[in-house]
PDB file of N, CA and C in Angstrom:
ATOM      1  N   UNK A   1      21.822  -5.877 -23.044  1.00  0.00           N
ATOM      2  CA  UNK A   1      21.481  -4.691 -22.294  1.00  0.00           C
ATOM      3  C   UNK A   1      19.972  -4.631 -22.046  1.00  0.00           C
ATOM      4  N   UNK A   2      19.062  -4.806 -23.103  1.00  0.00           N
ATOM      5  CA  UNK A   2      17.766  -5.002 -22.994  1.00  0.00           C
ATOM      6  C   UNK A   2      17.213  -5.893 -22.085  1.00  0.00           C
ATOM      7  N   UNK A   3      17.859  -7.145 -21.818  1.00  0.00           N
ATOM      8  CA  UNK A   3      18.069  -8.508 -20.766  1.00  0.00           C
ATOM      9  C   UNK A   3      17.903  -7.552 -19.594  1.00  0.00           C
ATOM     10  N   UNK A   4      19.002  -7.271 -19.378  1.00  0.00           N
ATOM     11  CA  UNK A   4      19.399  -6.524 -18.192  1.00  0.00           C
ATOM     12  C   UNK A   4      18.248  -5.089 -17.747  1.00  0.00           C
ATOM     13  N   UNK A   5      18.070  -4.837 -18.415  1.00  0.00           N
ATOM     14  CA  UNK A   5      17.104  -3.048 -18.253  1.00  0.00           C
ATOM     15  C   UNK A   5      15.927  -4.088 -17.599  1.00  0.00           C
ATOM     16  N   UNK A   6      14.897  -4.939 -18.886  1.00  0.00           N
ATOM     17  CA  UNK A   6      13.869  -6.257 -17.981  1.00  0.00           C
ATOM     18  C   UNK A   6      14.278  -6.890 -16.702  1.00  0.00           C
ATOM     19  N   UNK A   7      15.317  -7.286 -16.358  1.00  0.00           N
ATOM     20  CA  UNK A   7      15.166  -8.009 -15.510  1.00  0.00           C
ATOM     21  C   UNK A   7      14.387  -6.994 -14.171  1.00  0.00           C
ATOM     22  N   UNK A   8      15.666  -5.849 -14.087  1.00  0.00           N
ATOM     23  CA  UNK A   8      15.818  -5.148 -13.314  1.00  0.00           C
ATOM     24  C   UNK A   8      14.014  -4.420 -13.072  1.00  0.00           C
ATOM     25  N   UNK A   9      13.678  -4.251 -14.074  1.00  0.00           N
ATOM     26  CA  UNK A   9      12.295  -3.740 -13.714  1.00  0.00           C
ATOM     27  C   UNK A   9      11.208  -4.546 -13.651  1.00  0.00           C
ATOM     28  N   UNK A  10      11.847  -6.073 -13.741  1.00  0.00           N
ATOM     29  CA  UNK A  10      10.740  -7.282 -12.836  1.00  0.00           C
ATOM     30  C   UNK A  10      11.302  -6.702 -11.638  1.00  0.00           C
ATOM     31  N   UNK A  11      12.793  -7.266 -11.345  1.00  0.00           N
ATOM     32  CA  UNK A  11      12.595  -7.201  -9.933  1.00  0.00           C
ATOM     33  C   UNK A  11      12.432  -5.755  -8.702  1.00  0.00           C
ATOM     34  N   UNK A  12      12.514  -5.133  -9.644  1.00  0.00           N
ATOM     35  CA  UNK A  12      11.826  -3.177  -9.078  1.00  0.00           C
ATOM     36  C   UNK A  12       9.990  -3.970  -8.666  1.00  0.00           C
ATOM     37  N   UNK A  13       9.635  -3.836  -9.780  1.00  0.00           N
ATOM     38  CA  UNK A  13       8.381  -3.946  -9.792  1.00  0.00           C
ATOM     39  C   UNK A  13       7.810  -5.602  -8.609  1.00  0.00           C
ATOM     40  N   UNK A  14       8.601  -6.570  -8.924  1.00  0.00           N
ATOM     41  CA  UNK A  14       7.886  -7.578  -8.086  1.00  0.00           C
ATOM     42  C   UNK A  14       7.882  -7.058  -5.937  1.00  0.00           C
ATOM     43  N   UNK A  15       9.238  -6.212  -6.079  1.00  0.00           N
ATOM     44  CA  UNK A  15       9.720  -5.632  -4.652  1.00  0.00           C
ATOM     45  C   UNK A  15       8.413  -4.802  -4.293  1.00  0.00           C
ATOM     46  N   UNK A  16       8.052  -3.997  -5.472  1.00  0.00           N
ATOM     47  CA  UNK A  16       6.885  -3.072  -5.236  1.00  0.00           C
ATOM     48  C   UNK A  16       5.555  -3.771  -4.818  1.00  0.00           C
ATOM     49  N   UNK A  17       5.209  -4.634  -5.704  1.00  0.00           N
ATOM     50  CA  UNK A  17       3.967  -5.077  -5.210  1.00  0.00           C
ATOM     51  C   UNK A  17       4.060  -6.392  -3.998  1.00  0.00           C
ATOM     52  N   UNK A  18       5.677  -7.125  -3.841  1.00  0.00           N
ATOM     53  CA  UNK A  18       5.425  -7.855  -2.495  1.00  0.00           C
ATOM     54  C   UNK A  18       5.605  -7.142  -1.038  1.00  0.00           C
ATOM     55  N   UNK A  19       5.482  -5.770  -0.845  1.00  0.00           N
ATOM     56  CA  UNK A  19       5.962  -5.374   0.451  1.00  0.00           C
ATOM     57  C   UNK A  19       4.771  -5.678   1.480  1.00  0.00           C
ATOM     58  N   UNK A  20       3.559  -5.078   0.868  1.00  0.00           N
ATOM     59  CA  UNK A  20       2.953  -4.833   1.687  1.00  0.00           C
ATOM     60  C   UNK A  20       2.323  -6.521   2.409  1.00  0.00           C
ATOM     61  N   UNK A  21       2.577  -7.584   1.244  1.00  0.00           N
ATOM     62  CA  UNK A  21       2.322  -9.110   1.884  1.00  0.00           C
ATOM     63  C   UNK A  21       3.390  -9.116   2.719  1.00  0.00           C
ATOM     64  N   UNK A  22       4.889  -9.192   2.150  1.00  0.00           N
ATOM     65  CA  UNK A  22       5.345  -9.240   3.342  1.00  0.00           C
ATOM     66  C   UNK A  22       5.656  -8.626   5.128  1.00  0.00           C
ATOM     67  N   UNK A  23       4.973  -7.114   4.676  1.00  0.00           N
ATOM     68  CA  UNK A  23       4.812  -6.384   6.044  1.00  0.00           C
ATOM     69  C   UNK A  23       3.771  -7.070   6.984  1.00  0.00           C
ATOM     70  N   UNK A  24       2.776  -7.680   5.762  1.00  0.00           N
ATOM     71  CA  UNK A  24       1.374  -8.483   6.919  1.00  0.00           C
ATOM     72  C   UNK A  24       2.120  -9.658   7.621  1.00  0.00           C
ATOM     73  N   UNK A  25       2.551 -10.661   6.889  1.00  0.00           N
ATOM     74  CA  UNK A  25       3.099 -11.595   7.154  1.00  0.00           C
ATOM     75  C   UNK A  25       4.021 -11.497   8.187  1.00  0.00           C
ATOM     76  N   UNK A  26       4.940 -10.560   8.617  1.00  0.00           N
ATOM     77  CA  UNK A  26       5.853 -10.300   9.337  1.00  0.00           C
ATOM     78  C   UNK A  26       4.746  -9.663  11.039  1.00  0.00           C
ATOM     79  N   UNK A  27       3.522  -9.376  10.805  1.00  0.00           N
ATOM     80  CA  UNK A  27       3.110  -8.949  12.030  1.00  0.00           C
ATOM     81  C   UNK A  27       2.286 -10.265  12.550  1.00  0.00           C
ATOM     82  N   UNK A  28       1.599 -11.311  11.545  1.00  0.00           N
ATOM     83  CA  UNK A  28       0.800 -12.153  12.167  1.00  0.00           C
ATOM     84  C   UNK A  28       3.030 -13.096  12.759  1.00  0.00           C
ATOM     85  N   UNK A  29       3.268 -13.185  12.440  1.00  0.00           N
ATOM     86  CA  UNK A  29       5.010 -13.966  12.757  1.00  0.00           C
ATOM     87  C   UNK A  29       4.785 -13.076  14.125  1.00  0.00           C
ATOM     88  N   UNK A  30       4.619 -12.240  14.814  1.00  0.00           N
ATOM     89  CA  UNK A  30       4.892 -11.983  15.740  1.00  0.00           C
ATOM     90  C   UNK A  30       6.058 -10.820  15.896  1.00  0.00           C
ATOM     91  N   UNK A  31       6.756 -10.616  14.918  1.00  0.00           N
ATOM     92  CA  UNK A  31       7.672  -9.647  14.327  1.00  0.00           C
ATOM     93  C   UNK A  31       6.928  -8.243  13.961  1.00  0.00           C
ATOM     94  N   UNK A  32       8.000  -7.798  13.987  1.00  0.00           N
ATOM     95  CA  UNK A  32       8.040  -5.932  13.292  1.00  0.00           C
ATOM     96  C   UNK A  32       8.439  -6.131  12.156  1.00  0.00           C
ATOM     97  N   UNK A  33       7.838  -5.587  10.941  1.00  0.00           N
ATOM     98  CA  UNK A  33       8.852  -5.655   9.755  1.00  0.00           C
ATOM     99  C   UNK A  33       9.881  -5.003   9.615  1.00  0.00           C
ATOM    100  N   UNK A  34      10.356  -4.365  10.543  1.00  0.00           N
ATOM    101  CA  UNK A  34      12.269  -3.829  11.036  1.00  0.00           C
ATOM    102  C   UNK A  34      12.729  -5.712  10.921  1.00  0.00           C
ATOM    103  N   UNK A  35      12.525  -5.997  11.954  1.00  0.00           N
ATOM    104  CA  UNK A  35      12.614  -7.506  12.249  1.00  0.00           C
ATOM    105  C   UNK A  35      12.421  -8.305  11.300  1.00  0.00           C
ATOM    106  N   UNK A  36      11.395  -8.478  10.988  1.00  0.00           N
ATOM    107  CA  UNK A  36      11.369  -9.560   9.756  1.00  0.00           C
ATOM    108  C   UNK A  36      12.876  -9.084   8.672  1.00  0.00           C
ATOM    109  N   UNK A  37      12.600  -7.868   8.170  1.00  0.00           N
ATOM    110  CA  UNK A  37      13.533  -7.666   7.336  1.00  0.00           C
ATOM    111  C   UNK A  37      14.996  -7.922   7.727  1.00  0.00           C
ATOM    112  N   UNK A  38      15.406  -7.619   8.831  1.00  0.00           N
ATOM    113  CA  UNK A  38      16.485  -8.012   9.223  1.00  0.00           C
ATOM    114  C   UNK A  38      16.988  -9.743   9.059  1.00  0.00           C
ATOM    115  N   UNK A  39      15.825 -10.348   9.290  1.00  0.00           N
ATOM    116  CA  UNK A  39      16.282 -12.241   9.638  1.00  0.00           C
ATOM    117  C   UNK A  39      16.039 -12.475   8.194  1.00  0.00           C
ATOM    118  N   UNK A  40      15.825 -11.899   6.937  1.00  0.00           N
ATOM    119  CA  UNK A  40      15.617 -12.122   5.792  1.00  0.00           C
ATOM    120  C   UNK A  40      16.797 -11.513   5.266  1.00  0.00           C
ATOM    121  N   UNK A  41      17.136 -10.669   5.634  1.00  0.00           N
ATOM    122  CA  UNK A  41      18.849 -10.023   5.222  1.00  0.00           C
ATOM    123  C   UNK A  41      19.626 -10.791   5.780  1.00  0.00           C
ATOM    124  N   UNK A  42      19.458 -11.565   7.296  1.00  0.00           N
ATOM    125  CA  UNK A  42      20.588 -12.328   7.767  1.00  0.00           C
ATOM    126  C   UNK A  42      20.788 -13.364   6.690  1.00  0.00           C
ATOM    127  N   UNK A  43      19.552 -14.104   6.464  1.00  0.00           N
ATOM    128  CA  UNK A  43      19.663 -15.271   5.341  1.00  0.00           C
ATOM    129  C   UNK A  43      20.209 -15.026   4.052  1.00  0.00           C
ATOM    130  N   UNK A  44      20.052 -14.202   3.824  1.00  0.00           N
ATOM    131  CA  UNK A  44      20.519 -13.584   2.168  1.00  0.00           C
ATOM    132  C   UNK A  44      21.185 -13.146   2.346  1.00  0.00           C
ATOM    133  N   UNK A  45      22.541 -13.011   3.250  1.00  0.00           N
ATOM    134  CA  UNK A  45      23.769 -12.543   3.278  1.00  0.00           C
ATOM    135  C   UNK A  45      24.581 -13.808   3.400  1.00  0.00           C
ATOM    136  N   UNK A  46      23.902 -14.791   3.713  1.00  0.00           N
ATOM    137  CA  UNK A  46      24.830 -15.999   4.229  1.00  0.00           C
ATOM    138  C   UNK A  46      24.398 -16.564   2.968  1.00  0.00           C
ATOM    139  N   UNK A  47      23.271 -16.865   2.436  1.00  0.00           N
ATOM    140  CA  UNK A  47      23.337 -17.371   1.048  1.00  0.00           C
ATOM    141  C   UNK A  47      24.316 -16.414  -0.067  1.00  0.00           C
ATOM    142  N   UNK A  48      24.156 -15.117  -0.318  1.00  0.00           N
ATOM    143  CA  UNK A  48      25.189 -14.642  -1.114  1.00  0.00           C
ATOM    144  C   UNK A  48      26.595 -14.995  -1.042  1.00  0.00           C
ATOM    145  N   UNK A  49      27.124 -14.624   0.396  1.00  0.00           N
ATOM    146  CA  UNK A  49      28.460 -15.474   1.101  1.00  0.00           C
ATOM    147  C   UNK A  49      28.753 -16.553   0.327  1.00  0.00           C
ATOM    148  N   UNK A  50      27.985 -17.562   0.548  1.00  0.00           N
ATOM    149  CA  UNK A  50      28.157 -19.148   0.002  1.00  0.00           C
ATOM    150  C   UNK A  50      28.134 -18.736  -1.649  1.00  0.00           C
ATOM    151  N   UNK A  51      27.941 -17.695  -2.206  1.00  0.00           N
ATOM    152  CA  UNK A  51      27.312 -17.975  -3.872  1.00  0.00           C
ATOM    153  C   UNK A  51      28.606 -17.236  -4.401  1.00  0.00           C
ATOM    154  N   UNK A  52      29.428 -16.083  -3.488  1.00  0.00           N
ATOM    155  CA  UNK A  52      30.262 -15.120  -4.387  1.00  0.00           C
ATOM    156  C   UNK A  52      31.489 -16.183  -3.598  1.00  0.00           C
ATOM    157  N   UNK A  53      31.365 -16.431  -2.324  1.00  0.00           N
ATOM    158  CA  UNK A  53      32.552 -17.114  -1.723  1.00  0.00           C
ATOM    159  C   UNK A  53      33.666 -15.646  -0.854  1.00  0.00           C
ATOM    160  N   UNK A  54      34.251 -16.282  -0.089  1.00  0.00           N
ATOM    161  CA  UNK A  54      34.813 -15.232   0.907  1.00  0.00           C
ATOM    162  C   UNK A  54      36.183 -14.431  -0.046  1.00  0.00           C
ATOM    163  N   UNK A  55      36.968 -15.237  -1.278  1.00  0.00           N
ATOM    164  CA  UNK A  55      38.128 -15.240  -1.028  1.00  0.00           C
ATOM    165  C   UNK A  55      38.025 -13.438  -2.248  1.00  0.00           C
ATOM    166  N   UNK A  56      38.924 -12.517  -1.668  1.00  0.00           N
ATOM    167  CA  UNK A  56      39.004 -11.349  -2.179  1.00  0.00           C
ATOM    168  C   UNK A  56      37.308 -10.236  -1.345  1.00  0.00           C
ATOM    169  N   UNK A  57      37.439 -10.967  -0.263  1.00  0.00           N
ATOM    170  CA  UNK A  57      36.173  -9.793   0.567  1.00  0.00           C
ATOM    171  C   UNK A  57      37.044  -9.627   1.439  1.00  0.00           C
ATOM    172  N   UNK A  58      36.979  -8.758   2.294  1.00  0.00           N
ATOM    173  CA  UNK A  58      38.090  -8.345   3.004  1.00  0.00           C
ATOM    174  C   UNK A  58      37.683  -8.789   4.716  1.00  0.00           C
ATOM    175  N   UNK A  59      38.202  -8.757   5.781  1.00  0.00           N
ATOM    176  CA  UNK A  59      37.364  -9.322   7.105  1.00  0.00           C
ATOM    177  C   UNK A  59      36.819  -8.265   7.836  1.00  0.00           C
ATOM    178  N   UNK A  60      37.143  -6.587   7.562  1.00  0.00           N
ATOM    179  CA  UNK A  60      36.597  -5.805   7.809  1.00  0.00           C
ATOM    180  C   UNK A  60      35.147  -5.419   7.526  1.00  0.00           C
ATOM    181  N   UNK A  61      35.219  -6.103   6.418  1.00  0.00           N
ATOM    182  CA  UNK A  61      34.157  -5.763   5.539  1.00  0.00           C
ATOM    183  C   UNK A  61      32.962  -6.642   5.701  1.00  0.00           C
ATOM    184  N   UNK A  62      33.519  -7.863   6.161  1.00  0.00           N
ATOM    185  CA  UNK A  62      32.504  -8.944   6.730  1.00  0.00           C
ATOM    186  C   UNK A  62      32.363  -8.759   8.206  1.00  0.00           C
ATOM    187  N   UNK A  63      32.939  -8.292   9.088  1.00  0.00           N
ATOM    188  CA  UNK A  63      32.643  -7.958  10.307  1.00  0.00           C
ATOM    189  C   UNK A  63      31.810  -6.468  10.393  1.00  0.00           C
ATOM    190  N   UNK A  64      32.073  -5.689   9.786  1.00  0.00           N
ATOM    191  CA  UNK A  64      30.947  -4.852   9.882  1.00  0.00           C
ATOM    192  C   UNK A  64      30.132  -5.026   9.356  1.00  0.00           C
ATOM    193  N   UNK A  65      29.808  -5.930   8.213  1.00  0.00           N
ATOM    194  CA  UNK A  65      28.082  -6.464   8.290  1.00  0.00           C
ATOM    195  C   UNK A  65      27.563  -7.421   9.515  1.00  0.00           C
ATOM    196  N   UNK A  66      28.701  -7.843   9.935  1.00  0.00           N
ATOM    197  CA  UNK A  66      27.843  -8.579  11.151  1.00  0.00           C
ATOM    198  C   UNK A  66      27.525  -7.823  11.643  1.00  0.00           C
ATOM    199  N   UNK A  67      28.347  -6.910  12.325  1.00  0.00           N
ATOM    200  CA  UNK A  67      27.678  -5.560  13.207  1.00  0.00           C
ATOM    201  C   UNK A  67      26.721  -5.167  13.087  1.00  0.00           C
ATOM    202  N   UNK A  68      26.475  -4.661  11.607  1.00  0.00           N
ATOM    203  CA  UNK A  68      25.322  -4.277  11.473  1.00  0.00           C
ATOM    204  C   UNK A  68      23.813  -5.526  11.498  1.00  0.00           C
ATOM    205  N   UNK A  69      23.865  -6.648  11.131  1.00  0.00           N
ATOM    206  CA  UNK A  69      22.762  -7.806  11.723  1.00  0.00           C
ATOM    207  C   UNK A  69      22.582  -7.573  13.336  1.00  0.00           C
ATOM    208  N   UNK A  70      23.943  -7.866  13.635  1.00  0.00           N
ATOM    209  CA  UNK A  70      23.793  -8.295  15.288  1.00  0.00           C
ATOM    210  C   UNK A  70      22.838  -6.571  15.962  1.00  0.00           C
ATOM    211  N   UNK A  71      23.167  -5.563  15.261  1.00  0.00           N
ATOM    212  CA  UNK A  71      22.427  -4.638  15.558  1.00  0.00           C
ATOM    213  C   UNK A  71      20.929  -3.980  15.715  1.00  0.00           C
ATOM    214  N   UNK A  72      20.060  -5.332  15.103  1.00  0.00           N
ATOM    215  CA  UNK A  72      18.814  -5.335  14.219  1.00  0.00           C
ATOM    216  C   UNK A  72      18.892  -4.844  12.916  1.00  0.00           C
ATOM    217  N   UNK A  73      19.843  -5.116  12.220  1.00  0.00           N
ATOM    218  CA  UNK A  73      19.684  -4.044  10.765  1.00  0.00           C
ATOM    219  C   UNK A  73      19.193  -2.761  10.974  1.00  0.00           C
ATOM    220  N   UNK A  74      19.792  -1.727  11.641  1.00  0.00           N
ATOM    221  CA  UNK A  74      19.211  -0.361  12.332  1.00  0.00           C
ATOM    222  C   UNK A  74      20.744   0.248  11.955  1.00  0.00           C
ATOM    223  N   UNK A  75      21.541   0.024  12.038  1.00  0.00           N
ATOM    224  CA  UNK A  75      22.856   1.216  12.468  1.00  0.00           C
ATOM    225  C   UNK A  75      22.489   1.924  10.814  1.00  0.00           C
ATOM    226  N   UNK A  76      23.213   3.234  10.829  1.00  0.00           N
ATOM    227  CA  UNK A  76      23.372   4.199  10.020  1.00  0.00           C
ATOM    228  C   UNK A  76      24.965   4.576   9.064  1.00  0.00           C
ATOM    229  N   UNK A  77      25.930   3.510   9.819  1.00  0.00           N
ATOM    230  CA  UNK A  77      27.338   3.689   9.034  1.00  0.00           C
ATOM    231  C   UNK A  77      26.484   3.077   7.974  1.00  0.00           C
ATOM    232  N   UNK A  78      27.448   3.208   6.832  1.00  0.00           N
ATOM    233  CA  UNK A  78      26.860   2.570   5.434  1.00  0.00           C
ATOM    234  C   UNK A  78      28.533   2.131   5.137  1.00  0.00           C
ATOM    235  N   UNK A  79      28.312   0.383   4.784  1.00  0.00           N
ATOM    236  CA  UNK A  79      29.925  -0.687   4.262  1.00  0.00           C
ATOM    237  C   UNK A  79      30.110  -0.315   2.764  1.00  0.00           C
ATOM    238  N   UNK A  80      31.197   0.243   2.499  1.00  0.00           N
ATOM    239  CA  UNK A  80      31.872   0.414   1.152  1.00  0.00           C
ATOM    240  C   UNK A  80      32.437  -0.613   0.434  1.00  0.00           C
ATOM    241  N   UNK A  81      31.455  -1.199  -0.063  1.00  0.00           N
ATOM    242  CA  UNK A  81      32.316  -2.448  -0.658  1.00  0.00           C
ATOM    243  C   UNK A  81      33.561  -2.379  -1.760  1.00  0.00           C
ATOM    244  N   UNK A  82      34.865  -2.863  -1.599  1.00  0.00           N
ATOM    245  CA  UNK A  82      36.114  -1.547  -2.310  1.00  0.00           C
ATOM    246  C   UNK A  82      36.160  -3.023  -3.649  1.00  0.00           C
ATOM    247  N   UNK A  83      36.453  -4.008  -2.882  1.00  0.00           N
ATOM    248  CA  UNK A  83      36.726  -5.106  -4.154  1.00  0.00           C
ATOM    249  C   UNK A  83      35.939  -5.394  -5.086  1.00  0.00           C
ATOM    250  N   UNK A  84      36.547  -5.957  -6.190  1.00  0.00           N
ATOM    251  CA  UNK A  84      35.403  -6.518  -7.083  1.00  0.00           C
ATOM    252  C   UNK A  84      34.394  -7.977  -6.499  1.00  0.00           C
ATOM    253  N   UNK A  85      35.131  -8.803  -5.587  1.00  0.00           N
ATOM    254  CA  UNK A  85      33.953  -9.690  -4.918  1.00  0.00           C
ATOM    255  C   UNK A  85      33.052  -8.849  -4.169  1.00  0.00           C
ATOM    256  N   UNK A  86      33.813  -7.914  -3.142  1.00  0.00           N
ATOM    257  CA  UNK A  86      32.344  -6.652  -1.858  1.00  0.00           C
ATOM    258  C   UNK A  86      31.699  -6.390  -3.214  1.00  0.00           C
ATOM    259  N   UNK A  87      31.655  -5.526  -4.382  1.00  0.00           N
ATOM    260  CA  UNK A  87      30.994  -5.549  -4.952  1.00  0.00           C
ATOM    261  C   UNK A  87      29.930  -6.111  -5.440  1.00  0.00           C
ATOM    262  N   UNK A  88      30.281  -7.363  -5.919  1.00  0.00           N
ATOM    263  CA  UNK A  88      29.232  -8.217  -6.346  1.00  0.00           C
ATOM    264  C   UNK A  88      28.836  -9.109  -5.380  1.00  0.00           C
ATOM    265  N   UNK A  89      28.576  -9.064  -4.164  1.00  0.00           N
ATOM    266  CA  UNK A  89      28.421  -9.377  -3.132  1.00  0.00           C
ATOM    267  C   UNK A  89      26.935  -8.273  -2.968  1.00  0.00           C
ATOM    268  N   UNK A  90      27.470  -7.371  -2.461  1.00  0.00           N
ATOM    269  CA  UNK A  90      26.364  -6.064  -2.511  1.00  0.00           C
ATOM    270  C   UNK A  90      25.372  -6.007  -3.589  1.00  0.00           C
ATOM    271  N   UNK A  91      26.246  -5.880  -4.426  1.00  0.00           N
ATOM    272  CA  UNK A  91      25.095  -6.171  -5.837  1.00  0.00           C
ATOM    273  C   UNK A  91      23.691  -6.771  -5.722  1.00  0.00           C
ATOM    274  N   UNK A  92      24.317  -7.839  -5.323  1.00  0.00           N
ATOM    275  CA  UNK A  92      23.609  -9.849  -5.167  1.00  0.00           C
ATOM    276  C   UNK A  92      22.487  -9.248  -3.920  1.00  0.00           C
ATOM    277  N   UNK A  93      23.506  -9.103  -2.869  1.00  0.00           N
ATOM    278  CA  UNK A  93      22.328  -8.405  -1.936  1.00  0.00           C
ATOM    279  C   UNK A  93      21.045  -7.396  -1.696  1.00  0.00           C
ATOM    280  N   UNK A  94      21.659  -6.625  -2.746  1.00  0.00           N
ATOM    281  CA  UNK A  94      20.766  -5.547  -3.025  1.00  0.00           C
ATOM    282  C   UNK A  94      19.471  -6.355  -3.980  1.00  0.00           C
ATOM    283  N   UNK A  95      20.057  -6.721  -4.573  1.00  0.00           N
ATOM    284  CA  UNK A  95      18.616  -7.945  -5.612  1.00  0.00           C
ATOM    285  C   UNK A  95      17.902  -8.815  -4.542  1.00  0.00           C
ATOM    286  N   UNK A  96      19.016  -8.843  -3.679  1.00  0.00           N
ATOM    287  CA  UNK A  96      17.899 -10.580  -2.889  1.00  0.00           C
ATOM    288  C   UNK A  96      16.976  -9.668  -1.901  1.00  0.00           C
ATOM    289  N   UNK A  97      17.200  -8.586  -1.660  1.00  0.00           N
ATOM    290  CA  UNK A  97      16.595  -8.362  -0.433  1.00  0.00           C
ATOM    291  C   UNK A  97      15.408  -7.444  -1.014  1.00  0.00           C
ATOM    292  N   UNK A  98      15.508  -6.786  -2.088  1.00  0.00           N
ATOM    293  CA  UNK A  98      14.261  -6.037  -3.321  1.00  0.00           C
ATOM    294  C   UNK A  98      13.417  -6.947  -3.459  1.00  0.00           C
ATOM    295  N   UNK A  99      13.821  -8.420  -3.846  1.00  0.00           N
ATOM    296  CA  UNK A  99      12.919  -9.733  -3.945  1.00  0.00           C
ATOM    297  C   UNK A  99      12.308 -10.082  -2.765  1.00  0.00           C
ATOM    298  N   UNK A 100      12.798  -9.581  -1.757  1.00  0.00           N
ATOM    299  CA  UNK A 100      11.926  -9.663  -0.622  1.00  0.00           C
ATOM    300  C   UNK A 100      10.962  -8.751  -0.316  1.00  0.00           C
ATOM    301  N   UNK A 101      10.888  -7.727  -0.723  1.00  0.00           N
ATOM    302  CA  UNK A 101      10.045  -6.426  -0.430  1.00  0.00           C
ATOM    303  C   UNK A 101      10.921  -5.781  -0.154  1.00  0.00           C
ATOM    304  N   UNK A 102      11.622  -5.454   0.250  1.00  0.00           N
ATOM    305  CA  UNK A 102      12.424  -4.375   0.855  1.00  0.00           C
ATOM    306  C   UNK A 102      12.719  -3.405  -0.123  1.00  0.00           C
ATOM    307  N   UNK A 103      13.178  -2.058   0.199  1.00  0.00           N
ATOM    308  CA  UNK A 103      13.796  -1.126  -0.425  1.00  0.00           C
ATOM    309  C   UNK A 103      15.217  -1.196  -0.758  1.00  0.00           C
ATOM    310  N   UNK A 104      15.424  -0.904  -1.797  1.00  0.00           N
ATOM    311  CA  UNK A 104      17.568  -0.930  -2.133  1.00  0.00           C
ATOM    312  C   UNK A 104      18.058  -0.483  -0.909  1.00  0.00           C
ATOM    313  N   UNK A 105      17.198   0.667  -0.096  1.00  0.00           N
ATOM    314  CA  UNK A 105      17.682   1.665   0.885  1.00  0.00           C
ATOM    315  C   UNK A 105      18.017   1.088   2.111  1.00  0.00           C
ATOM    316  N   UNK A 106      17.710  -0.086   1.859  1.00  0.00           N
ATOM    317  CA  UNK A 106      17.734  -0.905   3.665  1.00  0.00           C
ATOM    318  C   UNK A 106      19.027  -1.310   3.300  1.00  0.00           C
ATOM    319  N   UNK A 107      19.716  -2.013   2.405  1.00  0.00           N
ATOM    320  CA  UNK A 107      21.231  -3.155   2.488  1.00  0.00           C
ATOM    321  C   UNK A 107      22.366  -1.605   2.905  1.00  0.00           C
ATOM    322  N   UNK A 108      23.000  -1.932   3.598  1.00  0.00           N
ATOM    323  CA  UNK A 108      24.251  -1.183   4.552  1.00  0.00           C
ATOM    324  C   UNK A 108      25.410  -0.270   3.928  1.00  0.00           C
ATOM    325  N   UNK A 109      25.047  -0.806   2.200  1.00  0.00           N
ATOM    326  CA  UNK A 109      26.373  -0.569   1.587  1.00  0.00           C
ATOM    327  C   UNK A 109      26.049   1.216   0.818  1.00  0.00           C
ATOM    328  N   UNK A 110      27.472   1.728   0.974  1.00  0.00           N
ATOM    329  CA  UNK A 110      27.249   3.030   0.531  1.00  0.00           C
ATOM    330  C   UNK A 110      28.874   3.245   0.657  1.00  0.00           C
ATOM    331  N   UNK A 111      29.009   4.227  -0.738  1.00  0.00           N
ATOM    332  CA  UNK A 111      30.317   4.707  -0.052  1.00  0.00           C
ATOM    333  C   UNK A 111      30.702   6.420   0.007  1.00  0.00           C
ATOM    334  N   UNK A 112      31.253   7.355   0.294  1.00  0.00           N
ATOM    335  CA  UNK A 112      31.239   8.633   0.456  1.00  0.00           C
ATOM    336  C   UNK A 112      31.472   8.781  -0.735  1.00  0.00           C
ATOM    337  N   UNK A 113      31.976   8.855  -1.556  1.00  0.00           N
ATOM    338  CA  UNK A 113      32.318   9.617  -2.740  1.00  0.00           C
ATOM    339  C   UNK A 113      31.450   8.601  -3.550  1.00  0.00           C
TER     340      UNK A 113
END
């Protein structure tokens, strides 16, 4: 549990202090960091994909994350991940994309209740 509490507040804390490199980095690229963040979520969704594997994600559930890429990472539905793979799928995502700078608040997933 102690493992776990550390990790989590490296990777809080490393998200915190890489944003603002990666916001620079994303404007000399010629990008918006809307943009950047988005082609860094595209990649880290297709690497998670390959790491949890498709079988028990549902195709709804993978087509509305495309939606939401093909959208610029902008839409406002939020994907409920119901299985235990969407889960740890999201999970995974939510870590890879904190390691990028980003906020937890950017990955798509949310569910109403």
């Amino acid at each position: 549990m102690a493992r776990l509490l550390a990790t989590g507040v490296l990777v809080t804390l490393t998200a915190l202090l890489a944003q603002p490199v990666f916001a620079q980095d994303a404007s000399r690229d010629g990008q918006t960091w809307t943009e950047r963040k988005c082609a860094l979520y595209r990649q880290a969704f297709d690497d998670a994909l390959h790491a949890v594997g498709r079988d028990g994600i549902r195709e709804s559930f993978l087509a509305r994350n495309t939606t939401f890429i093909e959208g610029g990472c902008t839409g406002n539905s939020k994907l409920c991940p119901e299985t235990g793979k969407e889960i740890e799928l999201a999970d995974l995502l939510t870590v890879m994309t904190m390691n990028e700078g980003m906020a937890s608040t950017f990955v798509p997933f949310g569910c109403p209740n």
